[in-house]
C-alpha atoms as a PDB file:
ATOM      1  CA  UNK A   1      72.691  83.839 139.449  1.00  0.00           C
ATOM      2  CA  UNK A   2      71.144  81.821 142.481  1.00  0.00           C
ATOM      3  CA  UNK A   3      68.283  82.814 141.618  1.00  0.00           C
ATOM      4  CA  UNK A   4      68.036  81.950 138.351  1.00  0.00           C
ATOM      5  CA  UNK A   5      69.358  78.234 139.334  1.00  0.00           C
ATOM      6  CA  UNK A   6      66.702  78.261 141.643  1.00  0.00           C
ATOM      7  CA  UNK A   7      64.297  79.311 139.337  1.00  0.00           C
ATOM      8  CA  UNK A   8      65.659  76.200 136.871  1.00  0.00           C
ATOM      9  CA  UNK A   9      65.425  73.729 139.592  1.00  0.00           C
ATOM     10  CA  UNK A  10      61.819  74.480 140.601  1.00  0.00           C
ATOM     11  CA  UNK A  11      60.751  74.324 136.994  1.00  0.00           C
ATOM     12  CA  UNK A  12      62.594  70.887 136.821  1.00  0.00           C
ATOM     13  CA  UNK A  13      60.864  69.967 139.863  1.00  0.00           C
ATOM     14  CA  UNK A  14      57.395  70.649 138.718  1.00  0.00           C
ATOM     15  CA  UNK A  15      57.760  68.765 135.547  1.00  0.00           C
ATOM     16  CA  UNK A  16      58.898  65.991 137.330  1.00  0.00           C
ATOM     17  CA  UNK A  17      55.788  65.822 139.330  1.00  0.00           C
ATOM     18  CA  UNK A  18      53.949  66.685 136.825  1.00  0.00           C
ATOM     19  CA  UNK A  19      54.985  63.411 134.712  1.00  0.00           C
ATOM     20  CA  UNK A  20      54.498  61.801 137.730  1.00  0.00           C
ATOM     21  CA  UNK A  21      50.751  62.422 137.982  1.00  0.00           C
ATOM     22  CA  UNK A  22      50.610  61.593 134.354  1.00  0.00           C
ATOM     23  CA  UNK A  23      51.768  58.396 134.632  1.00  0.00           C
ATOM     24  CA  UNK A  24      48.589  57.989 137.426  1.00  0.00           C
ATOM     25  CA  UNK A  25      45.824  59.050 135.006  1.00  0.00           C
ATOM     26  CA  UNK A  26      43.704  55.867 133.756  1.00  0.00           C
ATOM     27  CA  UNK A  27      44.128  57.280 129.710  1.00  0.00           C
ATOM     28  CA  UNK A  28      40.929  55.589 127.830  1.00  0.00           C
ATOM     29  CA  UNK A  29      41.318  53.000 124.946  1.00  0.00           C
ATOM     30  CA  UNK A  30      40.613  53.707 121.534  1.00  0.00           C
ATOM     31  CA  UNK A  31      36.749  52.079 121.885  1.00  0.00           C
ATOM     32  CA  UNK A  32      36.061  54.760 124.418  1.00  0.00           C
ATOM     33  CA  UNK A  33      38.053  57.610 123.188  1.00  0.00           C
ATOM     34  CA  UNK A  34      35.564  57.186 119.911  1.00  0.00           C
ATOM     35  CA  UNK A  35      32.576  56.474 121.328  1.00  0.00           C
ATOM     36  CA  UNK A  36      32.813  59.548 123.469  1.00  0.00           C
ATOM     37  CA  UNK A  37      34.134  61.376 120.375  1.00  0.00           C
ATOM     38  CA  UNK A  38      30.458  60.312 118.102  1.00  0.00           C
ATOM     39  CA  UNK A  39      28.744  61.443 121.418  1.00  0.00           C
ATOM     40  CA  UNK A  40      30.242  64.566 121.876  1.00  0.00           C
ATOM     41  CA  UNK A  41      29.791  65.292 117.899  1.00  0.00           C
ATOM     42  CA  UNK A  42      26.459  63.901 118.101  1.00  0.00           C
ATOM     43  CA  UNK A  43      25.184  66.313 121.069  1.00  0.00           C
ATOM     44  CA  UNK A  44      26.604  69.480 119.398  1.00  0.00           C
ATOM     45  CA  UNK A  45      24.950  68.699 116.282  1.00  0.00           C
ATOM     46  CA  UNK A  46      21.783  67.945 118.223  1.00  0.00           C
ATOM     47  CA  UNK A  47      22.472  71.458 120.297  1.00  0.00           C
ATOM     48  CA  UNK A  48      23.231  73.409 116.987  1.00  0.00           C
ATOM     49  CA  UNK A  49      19.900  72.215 115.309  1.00  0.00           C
ATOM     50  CA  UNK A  50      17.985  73.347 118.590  1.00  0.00           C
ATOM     51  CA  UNK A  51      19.366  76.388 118.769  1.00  0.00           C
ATOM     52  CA  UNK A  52      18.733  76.833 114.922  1.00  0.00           C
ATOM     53  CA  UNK A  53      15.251  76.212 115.214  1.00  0.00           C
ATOM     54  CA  UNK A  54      14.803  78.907 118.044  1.00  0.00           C
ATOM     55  CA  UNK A  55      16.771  81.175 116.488  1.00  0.00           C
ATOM     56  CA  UNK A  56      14.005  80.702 113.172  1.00  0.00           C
ATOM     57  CA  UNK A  57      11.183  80.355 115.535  1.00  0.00           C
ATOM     58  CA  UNK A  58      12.484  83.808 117.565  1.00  0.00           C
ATOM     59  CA  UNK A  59      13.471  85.376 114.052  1.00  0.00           C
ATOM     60  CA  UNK A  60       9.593  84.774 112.529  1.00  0.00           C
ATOM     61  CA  UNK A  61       7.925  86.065 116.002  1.00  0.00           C
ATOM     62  CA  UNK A  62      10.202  89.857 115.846  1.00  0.00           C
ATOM     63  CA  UNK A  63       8.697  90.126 112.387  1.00  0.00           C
ATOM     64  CA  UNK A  64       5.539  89.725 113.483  1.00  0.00           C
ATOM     65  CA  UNK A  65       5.842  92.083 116.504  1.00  0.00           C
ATOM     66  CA  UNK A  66       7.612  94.639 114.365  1.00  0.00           C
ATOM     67  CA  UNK A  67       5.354  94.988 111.661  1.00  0.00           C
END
């Protein structure tokens, strides 16, 4: 049964200090939690068309070579 206690109080421990550290953290407005939300949608779109294109592009030049 100590154990278990023991294993009770750590956990309480670490949650503690856990909170604690999140209380630190500088949490960004709502301005800059968009903005960095249209940029991060932004950039995968941009990535996903890229990779699109090669894929086509890579696709068209295996046809080529196979037949």
């Amino acid at each position: 049964m100590n154990r278990l206690s023991a294993g009770v109080s750590g956990f309480r421990n670490f949650m503690g200090e856990v909170w604690q550290e999140l209380r630190k953290c500088n949490w960004p407005t709502r301005p800059e939690l968009m903005e960095s939300t249209v940029i991060v949608i932004v950039s995968v779109l941009l990535v996903g068309i890229y990779v699109s294109i090669c894929d086509v592009v890579a696709q068209g030049f295996l046809n080529l070579v196979i037949r």
